[in-house]
N, C-alpha and C. Protein backbone atom coordinates (compact mmCIF):
# COMPACT_ATOMS: atom_id res chain seq x y z
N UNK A 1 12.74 6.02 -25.22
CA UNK A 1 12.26 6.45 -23.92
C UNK A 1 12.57 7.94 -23.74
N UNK A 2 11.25 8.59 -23.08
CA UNK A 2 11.79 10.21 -22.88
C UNK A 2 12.07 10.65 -21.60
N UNK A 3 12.34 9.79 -20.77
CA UNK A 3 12.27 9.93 -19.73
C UNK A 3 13.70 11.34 -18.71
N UNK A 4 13.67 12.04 -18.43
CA UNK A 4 14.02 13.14 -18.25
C UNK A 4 16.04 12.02 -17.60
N UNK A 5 16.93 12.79 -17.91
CA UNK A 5 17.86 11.78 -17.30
C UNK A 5 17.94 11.40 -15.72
N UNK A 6 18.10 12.84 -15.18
CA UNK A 6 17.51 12.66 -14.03
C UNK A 6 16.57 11.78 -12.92
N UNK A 7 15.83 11.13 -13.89
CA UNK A 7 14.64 10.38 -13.64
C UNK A 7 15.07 9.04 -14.06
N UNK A 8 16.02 8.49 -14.86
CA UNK A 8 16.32 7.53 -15.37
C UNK A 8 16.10 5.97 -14.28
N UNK A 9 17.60 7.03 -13.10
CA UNK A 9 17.47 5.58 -11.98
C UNK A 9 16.10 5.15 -11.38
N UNK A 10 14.86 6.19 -11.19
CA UNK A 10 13.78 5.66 -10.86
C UNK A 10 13.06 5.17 -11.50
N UNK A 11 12.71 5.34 -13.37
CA UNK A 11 12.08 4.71 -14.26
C UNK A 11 12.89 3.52 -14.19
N UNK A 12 14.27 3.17 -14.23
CA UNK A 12 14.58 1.65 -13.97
C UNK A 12 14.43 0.63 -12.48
N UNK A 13 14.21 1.60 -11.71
CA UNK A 13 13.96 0.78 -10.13
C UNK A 13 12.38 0.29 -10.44
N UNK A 14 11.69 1.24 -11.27
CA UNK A 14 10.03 1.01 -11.12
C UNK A 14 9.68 -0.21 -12.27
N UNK A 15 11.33 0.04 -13.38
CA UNK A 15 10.48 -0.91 -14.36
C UNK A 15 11.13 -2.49 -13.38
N UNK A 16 12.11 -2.39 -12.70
CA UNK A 16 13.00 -3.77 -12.28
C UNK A 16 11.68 -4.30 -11.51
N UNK A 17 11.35 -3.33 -10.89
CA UNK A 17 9.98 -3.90 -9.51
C UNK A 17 9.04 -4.41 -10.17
N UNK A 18 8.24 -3.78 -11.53
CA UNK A 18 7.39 -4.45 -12.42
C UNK A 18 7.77 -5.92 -13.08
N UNK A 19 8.81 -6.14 -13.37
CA UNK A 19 9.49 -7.73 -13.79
C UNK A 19 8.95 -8.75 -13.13
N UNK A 20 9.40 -8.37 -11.50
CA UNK A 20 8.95 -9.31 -10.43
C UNK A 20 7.91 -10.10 -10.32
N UNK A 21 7.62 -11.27 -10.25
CA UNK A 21 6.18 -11.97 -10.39
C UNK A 21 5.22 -11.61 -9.69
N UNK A 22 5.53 -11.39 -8.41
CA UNK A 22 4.67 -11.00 -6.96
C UNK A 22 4.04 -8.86 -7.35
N UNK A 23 4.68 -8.43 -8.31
CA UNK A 23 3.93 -6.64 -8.32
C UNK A 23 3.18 -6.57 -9.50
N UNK A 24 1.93 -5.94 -9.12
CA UNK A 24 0.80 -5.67 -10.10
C UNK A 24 0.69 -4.24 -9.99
N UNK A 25 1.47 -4.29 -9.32
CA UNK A 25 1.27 -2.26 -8.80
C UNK A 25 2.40 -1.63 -8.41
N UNK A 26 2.31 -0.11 -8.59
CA UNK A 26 2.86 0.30 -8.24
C UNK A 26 2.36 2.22 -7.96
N UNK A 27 2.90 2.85 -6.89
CA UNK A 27 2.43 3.74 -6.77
C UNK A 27 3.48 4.85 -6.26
N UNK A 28 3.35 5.78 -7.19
CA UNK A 28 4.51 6.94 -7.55
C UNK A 28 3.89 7.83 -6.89
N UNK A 29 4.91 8.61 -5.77
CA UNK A 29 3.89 9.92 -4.99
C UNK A 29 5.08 11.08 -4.91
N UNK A 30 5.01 12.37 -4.66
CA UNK A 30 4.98 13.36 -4.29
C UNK A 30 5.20 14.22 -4.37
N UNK A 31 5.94 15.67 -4.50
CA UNK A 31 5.39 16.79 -4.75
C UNK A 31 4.95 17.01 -6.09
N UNK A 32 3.61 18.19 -6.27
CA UNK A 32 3.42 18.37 -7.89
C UNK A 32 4.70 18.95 -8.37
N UNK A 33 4.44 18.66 -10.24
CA UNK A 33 5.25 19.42 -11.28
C UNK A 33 6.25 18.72 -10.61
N UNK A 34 6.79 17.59 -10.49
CA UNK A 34 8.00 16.86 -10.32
C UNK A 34 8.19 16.09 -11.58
N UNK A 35 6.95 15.60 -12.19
CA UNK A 35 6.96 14.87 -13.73
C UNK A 35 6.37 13.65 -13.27
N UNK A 36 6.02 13.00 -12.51
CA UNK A 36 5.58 12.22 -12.13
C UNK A 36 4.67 11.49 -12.80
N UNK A 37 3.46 12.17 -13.29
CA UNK A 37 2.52 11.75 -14.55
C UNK A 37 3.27 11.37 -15.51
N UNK A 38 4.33 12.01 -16.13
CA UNK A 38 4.69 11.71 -17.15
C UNK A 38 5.97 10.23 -16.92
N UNK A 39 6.47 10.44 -15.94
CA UNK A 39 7.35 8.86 -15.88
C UNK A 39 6.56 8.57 -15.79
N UNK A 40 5.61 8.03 -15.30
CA UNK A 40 4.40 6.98 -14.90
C UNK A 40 3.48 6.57 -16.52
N UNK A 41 3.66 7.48 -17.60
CA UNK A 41 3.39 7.20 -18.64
C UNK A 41 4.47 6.67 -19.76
N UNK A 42 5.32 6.92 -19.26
CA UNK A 42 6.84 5.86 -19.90
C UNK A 42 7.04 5.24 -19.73
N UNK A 43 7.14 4.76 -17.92
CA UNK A 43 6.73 3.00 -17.55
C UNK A 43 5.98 2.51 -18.27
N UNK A 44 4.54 3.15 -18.37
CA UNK A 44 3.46 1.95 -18.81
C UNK A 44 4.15 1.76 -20.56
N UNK A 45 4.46 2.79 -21.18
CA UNK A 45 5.00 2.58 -22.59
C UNK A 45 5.85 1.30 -22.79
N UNK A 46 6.85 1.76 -21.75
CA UNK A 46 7.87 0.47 -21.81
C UNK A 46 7.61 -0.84 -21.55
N UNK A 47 6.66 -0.86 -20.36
CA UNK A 47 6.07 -2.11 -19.57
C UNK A 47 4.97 -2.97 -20.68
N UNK A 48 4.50 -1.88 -21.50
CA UNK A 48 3.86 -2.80 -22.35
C UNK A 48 4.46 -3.19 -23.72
N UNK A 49 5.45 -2.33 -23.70
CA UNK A 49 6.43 -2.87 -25.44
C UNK A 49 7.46 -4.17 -24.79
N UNK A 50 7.44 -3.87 -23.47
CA UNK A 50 8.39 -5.30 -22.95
C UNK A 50 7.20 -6.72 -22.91
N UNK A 51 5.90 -6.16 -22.84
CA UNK A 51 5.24 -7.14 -22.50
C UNK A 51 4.99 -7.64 -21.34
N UNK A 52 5.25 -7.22 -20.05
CA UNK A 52 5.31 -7.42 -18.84
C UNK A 52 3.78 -7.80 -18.71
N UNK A 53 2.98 -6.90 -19.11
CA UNK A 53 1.31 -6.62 -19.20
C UNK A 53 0.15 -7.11 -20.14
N UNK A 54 -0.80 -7.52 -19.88
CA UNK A 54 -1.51 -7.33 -21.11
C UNK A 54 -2.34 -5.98 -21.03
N UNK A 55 -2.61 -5.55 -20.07
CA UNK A 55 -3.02 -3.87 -19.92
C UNK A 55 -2.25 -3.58 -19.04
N UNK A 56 -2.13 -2.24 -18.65
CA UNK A 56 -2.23 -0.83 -18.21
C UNK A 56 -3.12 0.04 -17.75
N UNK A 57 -3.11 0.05 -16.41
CA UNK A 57 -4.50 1.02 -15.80
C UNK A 57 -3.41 2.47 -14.96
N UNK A 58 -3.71 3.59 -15.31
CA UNK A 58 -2.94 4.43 -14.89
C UNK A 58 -4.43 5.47 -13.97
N UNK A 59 -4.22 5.82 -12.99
CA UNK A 59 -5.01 6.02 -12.19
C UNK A 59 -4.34 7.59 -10.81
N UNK A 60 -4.96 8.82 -11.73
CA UNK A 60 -4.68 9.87 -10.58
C UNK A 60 -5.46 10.07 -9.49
N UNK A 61 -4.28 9.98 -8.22
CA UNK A 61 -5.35 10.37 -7.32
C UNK A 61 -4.33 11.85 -6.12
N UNK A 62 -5.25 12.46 -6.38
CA UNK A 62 -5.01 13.99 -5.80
C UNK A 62 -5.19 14.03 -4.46
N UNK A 63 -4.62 15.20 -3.55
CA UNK A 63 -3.92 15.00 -2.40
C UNK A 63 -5.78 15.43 -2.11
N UNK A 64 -6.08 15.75 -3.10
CA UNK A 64 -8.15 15.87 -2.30
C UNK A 64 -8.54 14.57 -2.48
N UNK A 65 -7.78 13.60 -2.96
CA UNK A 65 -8.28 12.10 -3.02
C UNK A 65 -9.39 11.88 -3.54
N UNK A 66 -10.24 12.36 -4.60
CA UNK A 66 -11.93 12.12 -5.20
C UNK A 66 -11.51 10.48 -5.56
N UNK A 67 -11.94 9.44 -4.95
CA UNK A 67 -11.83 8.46 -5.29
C UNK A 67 -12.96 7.98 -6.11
N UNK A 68 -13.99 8.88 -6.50
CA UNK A 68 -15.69 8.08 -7.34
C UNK A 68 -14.30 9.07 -8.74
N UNK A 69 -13.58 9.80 -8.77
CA UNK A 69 -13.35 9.94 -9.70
C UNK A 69 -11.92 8.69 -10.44
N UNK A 70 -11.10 8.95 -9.70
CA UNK A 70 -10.04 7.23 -9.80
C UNK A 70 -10.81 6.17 -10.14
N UNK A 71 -11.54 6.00 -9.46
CA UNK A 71 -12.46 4.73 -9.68
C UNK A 71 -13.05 4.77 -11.04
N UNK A 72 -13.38 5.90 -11.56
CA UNK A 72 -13.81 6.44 -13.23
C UNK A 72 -12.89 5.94 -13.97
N UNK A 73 -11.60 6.63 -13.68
CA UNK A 73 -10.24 6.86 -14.32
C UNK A 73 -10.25 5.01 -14.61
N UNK A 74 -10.14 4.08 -13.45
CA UNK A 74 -9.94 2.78 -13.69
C UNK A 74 -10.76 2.09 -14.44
N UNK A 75 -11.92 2.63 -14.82
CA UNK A 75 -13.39 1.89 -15.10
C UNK A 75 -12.94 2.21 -16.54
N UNK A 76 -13.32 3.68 -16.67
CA UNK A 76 -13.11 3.99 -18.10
C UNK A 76 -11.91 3.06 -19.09
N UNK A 77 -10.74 2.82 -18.47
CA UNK A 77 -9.26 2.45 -19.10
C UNK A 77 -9.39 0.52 -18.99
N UNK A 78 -10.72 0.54 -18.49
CA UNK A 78 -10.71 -1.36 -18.84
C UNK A 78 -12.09 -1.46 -19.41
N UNK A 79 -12.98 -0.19 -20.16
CA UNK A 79 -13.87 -0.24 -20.73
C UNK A 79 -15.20 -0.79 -19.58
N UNK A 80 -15.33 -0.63 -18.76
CA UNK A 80 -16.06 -0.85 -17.60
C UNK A 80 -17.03 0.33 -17.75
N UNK A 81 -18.17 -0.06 -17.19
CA UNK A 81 -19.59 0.73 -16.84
C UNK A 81 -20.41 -0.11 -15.45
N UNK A 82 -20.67 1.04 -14.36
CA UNK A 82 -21.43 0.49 -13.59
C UNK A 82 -22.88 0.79 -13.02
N UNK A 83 -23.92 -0.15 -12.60
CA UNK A 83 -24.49 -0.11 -12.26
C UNK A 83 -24.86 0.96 -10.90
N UNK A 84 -23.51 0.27 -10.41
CA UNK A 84 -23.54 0.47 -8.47
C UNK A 84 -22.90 2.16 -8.77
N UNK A 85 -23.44 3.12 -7.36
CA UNK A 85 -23.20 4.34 -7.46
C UNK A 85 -22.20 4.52 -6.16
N UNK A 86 -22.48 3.79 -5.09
CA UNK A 86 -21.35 4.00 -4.18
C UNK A 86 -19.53 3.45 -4.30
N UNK A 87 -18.86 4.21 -3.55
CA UNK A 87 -17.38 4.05 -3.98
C UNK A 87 -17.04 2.56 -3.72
N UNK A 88 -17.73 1.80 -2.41
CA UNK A 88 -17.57 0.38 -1.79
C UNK A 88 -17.84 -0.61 -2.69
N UNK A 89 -19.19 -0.19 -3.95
CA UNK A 89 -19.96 -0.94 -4.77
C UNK A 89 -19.19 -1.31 -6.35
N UNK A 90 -18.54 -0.53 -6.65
CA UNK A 90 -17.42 0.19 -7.54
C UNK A 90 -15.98 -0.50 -7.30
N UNK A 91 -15.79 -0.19 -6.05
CA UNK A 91 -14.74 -0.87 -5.97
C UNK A 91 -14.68 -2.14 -6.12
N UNK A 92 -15.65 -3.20 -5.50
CA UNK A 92 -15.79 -4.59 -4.94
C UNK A 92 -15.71 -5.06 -6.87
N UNK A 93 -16.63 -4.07 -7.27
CA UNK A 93 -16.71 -4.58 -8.86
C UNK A 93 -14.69 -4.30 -9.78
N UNK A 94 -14.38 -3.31 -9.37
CA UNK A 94 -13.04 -3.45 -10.20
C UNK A 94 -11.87 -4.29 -9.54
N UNK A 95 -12.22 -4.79 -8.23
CA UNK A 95 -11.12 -5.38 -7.65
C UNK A 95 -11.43 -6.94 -8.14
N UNK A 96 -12.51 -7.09 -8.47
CA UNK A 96 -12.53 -8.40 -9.71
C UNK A 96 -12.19 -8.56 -11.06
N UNK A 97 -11.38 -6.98 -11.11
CA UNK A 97 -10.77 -7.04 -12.32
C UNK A 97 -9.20 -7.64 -12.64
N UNK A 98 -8.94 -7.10 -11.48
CA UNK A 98 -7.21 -7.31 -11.22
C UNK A 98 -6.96 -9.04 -11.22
């Protein structure tokens, strides 16, 4: 794990919360250049060498919030393509993914 030490107690609070039967999610926020992307890519490392998962959807969303682009980010990372062009149409389709 590369996880900065500093960062340790929260990569273990985030992986303890992932264990739990009831969390499919989880969502890491706030200021930039804190590293944030990058714990959030050590969780998923760990979360899937523990097996917690059978995927991993890692999904940025910026304080401009482009959600037709997240919605990409999620589509692309479960091999998804859509028809529908609106964000409502998109969504309704990946929330049948989870």
């Amino acid at each position: 794990c590369q996880v900065m030490p500093a960062r340790i107690p929260i990569f273990t609070e985030i992986m303890n919360a992932l264990r739990l039967a009831d969390v499919n999610m989880v969502r890491v926020h706030g200021m930039g250049g804190m590293g944030k992307n990058t714990l959030v890519k050590e969780v998923a490392i760990e979360a899937m060498k523990n097996k917690l998962f059978d995927k991993m959807v890692i999904a940025t969303v910026t304080q401009n919030q482009d959600i037709m682009k997240a919605q990409g980010q999620i589509a692309d990372q479960l091999g998804l393509t859509f028809d529908e062009e609106s964000e409502l149409g998109i969504a309704s389709r990946l929330r049948g993914k989870f």
